[in-house]
PDB file of N, CA and C in Angstrom:
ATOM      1  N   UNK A   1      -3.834 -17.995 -11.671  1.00  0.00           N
ATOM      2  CA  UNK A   1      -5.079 -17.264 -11.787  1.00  0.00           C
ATOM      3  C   UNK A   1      -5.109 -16.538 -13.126  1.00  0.00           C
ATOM      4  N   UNK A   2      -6.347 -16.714 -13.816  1.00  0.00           N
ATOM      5  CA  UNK A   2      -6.113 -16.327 -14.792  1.00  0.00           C
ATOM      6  C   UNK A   2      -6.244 -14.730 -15.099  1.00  0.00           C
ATOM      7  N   UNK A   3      -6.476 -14.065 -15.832  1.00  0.00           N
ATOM      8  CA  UNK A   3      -6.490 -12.620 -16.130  1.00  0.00           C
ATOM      9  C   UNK A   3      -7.697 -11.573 -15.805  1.00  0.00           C
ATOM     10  N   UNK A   4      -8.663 -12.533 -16.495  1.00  0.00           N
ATOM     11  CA  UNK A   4      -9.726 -12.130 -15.843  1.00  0.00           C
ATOM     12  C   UNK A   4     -10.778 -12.329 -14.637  1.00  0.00           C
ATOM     13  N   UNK A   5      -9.976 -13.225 -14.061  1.00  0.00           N
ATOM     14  CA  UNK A   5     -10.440 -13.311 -12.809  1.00  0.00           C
ATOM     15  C   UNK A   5      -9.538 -12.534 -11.801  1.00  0.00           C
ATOM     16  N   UNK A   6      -8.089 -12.217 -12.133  1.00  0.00           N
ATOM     17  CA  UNK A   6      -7.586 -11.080 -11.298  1.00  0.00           C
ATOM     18  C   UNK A   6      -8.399  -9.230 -11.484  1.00  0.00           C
ATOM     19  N   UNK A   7      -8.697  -9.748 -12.633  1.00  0.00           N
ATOM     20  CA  UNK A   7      -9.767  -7.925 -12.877  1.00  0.00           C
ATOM     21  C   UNK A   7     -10.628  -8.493 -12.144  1.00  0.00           C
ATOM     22  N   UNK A   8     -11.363  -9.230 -12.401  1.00  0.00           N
ATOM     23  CA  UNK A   8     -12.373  -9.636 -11.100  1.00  0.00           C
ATOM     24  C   UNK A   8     -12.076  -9.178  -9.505  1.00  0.00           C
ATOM     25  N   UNK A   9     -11.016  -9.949  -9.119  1.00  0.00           N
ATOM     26  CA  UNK A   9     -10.722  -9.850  -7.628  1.00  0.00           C
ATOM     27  C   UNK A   9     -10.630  -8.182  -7.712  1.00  0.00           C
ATOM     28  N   UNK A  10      -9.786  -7.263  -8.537  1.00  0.00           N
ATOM     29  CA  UNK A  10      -9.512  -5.942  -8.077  1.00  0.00           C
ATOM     30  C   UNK A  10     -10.850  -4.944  -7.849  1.00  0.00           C
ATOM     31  N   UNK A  11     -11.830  -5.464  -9.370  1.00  0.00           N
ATOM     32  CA  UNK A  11     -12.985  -4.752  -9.294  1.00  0.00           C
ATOM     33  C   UNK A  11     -13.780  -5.106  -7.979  1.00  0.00           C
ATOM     34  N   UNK A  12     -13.803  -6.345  -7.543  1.00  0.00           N
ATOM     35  CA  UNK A  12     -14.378  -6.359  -6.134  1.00  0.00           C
ATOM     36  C   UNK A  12     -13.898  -5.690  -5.601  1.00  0.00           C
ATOM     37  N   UNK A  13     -12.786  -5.989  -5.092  1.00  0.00           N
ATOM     38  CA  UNK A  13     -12.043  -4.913  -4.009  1.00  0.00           C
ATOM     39  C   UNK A  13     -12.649  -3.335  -3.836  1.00  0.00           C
ATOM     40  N   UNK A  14     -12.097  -3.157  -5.306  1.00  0.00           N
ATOM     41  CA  UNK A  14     -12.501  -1.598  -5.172  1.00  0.00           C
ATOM     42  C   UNK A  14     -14.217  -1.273  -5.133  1.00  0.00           C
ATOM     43  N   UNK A  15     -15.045  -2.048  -5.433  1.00  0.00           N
ATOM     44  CA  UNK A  15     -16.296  -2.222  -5.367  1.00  0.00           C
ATOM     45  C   UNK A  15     -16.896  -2.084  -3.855  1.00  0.00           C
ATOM     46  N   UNK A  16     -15.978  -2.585  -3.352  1.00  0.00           N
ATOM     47  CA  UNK A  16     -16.415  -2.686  -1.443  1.00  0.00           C
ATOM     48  C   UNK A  16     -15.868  -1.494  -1.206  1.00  0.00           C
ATOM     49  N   UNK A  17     -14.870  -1.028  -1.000  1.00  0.00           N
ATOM     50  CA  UNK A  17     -14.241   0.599  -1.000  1.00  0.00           C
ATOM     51  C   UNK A  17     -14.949   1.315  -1.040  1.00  0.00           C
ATOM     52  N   UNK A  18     -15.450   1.432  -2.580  1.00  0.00           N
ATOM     53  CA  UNK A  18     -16.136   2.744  -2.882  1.00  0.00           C
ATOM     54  C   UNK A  18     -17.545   2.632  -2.161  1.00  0.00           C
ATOM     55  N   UNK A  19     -18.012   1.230  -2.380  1.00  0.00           N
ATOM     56  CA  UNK A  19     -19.372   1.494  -1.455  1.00  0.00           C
ATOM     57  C   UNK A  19     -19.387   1.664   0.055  1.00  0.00           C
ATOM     58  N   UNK A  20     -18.590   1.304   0.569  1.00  0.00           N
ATOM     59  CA  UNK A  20     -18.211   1.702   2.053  1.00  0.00           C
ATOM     60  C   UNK A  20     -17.996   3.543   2.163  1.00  0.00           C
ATOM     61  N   UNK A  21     -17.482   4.246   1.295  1.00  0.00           N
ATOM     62  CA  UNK A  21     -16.678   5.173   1.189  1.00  0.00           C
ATOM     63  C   UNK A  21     -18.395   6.041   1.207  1.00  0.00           C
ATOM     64  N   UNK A  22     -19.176   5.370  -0.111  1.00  0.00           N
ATOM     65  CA  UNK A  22     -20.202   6.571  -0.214  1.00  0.00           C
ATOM     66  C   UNK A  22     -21.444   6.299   1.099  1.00  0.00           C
ATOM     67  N   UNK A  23     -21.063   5.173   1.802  1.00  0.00           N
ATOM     68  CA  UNK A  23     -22.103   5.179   3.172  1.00  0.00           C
ATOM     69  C   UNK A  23     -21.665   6.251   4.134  1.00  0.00           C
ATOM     70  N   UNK A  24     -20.524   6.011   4.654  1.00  0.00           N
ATOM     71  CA  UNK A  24     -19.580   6.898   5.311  1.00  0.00           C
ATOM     72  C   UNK A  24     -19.226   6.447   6.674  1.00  0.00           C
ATOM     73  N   UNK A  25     -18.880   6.799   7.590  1.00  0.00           N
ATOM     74  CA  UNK A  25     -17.701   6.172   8.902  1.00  0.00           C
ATOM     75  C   UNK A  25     -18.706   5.179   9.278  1.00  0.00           C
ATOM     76  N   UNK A  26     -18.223   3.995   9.642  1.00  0.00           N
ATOM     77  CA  UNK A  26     -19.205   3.737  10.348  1.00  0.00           C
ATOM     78  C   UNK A  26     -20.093   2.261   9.962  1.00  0.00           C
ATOM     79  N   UNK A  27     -20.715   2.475   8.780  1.00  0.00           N
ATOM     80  CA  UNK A  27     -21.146   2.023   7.989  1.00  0.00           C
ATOM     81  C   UNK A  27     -20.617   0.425   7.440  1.00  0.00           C
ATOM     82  N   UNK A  28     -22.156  -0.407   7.274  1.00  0.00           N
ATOM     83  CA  UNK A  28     -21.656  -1.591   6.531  1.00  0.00           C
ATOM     84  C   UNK A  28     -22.377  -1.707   5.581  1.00  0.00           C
ATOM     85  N   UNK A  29     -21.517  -2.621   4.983  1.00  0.00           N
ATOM     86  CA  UNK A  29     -22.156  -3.042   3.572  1.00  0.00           C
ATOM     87  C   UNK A  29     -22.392  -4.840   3.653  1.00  0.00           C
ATOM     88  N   UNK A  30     -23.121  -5.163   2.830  1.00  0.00           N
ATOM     89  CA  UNK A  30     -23.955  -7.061   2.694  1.00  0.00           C
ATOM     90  C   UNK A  30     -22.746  -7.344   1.610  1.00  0.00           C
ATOM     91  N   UNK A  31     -22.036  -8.304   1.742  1.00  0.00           N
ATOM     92  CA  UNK A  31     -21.147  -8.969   0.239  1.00  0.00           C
ATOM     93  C   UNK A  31     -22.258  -8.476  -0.986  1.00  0.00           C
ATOM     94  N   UNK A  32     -23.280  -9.408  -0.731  1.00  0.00           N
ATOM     95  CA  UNK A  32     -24.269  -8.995  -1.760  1.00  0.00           C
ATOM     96  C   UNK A  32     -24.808  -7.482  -2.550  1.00  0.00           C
ATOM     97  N   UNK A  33     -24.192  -6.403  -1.953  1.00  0.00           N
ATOM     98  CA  UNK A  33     -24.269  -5.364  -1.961  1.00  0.00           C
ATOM     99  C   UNK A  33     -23.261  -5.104  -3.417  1.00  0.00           C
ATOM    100  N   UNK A  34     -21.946  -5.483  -3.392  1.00  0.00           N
ATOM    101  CA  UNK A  34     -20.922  -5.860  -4.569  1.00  0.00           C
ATOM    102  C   UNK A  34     -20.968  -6.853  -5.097  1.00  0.00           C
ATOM    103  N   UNK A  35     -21.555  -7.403  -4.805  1.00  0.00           N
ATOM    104  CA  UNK A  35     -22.052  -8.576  -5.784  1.00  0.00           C
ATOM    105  C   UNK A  35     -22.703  -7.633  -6.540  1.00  0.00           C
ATOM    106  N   UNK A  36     -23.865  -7.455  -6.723  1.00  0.00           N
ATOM    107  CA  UNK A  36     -24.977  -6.907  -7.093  1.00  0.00           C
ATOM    108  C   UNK A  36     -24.542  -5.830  -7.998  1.00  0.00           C
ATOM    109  N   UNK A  37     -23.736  -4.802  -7.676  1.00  0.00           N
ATOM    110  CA  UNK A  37     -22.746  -4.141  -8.608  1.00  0.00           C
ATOM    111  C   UNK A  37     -21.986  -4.400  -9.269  1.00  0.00           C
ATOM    112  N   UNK A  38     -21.181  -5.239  -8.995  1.00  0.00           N
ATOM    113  CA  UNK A  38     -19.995  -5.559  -9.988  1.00  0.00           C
ATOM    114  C   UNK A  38     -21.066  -6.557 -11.039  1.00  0.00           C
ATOM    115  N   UNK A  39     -21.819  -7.153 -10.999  1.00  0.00           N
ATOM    116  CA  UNK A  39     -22.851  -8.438 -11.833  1.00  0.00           C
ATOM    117  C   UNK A  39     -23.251  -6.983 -12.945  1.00  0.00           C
ATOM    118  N   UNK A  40     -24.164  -6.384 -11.761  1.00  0.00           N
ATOM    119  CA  UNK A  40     -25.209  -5.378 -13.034  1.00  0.00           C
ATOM    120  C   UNK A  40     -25.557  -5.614 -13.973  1.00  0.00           C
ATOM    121  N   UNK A  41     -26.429  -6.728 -13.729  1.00  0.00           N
ATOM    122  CA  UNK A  41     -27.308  -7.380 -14.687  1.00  0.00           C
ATOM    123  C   UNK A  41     -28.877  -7.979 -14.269  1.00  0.00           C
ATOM    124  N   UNK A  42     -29.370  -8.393 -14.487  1.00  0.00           N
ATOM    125  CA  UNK A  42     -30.914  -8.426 -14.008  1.00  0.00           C
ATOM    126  C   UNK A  42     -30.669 -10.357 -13.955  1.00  0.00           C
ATOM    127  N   UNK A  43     -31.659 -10.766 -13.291  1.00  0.00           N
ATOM    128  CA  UNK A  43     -31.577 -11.898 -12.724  1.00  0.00           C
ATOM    129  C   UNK A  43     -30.349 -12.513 -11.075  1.00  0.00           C
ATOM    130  N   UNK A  44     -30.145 -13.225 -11.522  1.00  0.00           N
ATOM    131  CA  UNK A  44     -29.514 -14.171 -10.366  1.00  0.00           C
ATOM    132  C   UNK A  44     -28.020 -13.864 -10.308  1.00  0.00           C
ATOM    133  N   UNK A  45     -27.771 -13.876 -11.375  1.00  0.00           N
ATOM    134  CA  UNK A  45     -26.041 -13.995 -11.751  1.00  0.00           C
ATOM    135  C   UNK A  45     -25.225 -13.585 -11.085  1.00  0.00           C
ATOM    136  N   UNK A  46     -25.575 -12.272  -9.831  1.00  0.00           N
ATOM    137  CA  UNK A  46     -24.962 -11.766  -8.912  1.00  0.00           C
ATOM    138  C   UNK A  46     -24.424 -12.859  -7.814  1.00  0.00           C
ATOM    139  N   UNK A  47     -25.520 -14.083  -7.768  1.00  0.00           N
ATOM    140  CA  UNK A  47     -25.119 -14.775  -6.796  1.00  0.00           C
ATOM    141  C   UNK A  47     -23.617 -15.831  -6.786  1.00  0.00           C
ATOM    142  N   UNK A  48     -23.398 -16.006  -7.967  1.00  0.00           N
ATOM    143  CA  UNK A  48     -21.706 -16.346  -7.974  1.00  0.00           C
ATOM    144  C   UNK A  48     -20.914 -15.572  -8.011  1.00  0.00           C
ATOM    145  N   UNK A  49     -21.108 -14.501  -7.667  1.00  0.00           N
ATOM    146  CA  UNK A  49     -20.087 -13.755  -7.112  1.00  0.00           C
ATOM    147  C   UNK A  49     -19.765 -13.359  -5.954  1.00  0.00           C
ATOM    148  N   UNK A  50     -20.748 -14.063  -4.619  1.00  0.00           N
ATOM    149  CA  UNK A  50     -20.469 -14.428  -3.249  1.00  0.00           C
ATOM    150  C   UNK A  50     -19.424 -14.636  -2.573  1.00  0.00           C
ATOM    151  N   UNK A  51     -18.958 -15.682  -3.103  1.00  0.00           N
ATOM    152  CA  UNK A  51     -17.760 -16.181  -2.675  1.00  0.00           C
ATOM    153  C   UNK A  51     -16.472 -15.261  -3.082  1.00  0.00           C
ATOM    154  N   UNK A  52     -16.679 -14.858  -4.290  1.00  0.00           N
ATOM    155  CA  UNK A  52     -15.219 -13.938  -4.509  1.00  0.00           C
ATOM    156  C   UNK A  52     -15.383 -12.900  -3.722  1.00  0.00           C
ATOM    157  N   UNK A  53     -16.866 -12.409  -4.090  1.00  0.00           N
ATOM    158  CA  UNK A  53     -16.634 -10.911  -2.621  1.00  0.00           C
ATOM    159  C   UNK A  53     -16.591 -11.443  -1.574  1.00  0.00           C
ATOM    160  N   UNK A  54     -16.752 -12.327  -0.686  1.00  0.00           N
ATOM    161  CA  UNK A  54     -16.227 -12.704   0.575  1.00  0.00           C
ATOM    162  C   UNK A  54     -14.400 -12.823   0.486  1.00  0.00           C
ATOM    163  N   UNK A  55     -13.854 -13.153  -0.284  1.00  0.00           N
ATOM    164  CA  UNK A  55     -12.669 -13.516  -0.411  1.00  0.00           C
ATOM    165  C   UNK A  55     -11.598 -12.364  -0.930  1.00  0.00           C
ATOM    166  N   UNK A  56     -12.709 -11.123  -1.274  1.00  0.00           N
ATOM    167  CA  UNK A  56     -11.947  -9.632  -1.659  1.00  0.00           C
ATOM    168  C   UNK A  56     -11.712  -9.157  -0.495  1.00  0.00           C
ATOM    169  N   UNK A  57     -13.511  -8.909   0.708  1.00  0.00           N
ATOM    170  CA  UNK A  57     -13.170  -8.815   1.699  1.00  0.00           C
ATOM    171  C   UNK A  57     -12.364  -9.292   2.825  1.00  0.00           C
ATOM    172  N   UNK A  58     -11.840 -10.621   2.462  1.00  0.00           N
ATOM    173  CA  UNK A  58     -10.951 -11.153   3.328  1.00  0.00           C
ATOM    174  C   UNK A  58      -9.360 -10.788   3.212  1.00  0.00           C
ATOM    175  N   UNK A  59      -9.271 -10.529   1.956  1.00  0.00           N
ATOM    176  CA  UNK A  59      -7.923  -9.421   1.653  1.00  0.00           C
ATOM    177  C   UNK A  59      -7.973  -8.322   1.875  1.00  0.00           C
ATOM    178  N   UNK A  60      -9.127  -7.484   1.940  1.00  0.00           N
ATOM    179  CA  UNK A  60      -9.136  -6.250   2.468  1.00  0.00           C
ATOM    180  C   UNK A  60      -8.808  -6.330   3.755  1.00  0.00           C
ATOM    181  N   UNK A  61      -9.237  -7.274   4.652  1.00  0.00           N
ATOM    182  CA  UNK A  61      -9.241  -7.150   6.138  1.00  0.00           C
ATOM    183  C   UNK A  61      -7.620  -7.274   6.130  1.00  0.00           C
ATOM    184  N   UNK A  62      -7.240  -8.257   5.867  1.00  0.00           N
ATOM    185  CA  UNK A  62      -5.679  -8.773   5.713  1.00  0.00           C
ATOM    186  C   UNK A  62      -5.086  -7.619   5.635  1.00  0.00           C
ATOM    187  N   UNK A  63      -5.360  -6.528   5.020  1.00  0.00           N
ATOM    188  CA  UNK A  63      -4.502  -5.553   4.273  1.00  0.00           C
ATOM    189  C   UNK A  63      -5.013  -4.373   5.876  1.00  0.00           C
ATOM    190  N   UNK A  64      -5.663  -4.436   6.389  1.00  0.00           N
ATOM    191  CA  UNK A  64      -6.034  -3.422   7.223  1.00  0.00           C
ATOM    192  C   UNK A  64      -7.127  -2.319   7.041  1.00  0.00           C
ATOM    193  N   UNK A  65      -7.422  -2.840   5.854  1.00  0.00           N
ATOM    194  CA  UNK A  65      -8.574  -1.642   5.070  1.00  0.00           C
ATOM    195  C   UNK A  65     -10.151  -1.784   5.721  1.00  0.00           C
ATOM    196  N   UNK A  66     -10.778  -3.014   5.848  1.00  0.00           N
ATOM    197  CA  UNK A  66     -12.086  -3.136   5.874  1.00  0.00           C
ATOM    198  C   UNK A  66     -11.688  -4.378   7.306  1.00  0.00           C
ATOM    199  N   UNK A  67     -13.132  -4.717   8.148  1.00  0.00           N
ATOM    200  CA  UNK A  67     -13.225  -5.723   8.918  1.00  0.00           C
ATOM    201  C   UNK A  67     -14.832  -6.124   8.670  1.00  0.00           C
ATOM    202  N   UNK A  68     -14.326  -7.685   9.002  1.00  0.00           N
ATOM    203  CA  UNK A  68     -15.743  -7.856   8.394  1.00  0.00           C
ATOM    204  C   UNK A  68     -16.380  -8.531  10.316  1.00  0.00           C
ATOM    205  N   UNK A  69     -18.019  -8.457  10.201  1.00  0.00           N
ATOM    206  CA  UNK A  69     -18.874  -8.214  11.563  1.00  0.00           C
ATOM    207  C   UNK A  69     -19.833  -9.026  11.145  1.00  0.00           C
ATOM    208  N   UNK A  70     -19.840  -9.935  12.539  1.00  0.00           N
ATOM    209  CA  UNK A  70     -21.276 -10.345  12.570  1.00  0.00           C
ATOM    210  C   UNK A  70     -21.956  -9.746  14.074  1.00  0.00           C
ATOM    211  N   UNK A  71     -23.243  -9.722  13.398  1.00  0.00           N
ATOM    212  CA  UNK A  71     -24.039  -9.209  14.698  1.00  0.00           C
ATOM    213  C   UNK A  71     -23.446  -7.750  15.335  1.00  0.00           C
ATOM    214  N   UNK A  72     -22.938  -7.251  14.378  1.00  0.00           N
ATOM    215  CA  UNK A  72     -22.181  -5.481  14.785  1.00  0.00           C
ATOM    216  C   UNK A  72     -20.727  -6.045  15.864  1.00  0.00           C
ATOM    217  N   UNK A  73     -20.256  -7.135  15.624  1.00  0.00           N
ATOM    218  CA  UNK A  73     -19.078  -7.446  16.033  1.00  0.00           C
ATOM    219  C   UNK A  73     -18.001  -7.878  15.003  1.00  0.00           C
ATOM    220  N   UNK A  74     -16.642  -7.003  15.402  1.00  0.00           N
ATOM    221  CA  UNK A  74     -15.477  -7.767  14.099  1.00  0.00           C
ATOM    222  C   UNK A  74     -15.364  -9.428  14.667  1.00  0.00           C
ATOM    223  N   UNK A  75     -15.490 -10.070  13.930  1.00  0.00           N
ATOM    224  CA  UNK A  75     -14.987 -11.535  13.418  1.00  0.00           C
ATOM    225  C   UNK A  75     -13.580 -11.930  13.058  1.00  0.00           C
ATOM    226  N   UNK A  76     -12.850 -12.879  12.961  1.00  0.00           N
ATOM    227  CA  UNK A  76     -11.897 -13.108  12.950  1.00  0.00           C
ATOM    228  C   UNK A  76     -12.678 -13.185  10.574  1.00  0.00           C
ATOM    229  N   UNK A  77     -11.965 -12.970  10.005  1.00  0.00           N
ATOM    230  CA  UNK A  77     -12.555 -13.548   8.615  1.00  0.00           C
ATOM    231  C   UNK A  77     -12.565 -14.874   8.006  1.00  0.00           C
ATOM    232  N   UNK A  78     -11.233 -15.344   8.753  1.00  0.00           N
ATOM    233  CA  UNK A  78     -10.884 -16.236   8.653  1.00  0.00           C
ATOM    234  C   UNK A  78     -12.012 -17.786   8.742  1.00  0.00           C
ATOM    235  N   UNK A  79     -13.071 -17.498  10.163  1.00  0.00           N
ATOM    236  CA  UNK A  79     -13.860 -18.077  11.282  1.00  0.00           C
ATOM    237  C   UNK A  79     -15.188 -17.698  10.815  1.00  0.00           C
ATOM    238  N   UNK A  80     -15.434 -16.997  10.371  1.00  0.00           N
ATOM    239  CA  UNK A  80     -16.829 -16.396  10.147  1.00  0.00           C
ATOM    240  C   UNK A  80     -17.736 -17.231   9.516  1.00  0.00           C
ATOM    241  N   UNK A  81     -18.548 -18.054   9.861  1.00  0.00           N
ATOM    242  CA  UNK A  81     -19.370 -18.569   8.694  1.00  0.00           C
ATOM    243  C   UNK A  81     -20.816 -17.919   9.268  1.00  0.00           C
ATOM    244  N   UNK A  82     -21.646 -18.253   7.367  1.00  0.00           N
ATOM    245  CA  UNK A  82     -23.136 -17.414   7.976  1.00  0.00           C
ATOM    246  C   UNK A  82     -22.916 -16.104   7.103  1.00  0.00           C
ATOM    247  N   UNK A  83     -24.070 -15.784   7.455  1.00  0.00           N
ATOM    248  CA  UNK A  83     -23.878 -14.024   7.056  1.00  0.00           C
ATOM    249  C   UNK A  83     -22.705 -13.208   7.469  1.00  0.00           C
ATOM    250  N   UNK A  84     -22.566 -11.780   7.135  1.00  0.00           N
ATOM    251  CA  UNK A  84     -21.458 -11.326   7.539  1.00  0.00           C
ATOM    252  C   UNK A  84     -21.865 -10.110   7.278  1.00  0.00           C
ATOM    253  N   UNK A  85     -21.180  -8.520   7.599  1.00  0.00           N
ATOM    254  CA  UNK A  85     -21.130  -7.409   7.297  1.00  0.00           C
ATOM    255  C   UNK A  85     -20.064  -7.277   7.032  1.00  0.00           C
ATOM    256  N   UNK A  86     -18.869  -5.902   6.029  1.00  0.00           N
ATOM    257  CA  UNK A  86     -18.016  -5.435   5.817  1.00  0.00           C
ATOM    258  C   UNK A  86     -18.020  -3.951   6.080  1.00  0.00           C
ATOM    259  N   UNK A  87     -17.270  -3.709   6.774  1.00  0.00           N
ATOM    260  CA  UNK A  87     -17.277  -2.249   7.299  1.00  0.00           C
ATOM    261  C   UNK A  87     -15.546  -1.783   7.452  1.00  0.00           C
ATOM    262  N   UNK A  88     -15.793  -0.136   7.057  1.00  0.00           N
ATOM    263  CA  UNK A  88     -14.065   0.273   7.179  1.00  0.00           C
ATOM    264  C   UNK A  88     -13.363  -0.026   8.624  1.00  0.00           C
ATOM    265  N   UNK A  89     -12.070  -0.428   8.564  1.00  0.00           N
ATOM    266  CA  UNK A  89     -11.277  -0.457   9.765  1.00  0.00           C
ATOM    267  C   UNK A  89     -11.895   1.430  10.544  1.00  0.00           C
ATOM    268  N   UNK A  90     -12.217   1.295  11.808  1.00  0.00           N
ATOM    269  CA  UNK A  90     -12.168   2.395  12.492  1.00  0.00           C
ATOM    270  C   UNK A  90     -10.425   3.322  12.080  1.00  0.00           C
TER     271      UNK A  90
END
């Protein structure tokens, strides 16, 4: 992996964090939500960054930090296809 795609993966990471952090307990966030931040740029461009924030959040879950929900239920991350929510571990 190259260099800047590991700053990539971290800035996601911490991108879902902090936006989880300023919703507060409870709370989810859309992938697209860090997408949309980490891009911060006008147009589309946010949208390839889908897949990596799905795949930050899937290390977050791994790690115990975040679980990701469909339909206000945790999901396995692994299994999830479709939309999704990310929300802090209770």
């Amino acid at each position: 992996m190259a260099d800047h795609e590991r700053r990539t993966d971290r800035r996601l990471e911490s991108t879902i964090l902090d936006l989880l952090d300023r919703r507060g307990p409870g709370a989810t966030i859309c992938p697209s939500d860090a997408a949309r931040a980490v891009y911060a740029a006008d147009g589309d461009g946010w949208r390839g960054l889908m897949e990596p924030v799905r795949r930050a959040a899937r290390r977050l879950a791994a790690a115990g930090e975040v679980e990701i929900t469909q339909r206000g239920r945790p999901v396995d991350p692994d299994r999830a296809r479709g939309p999704i929510r990310i929300r802090r571990t209770p």
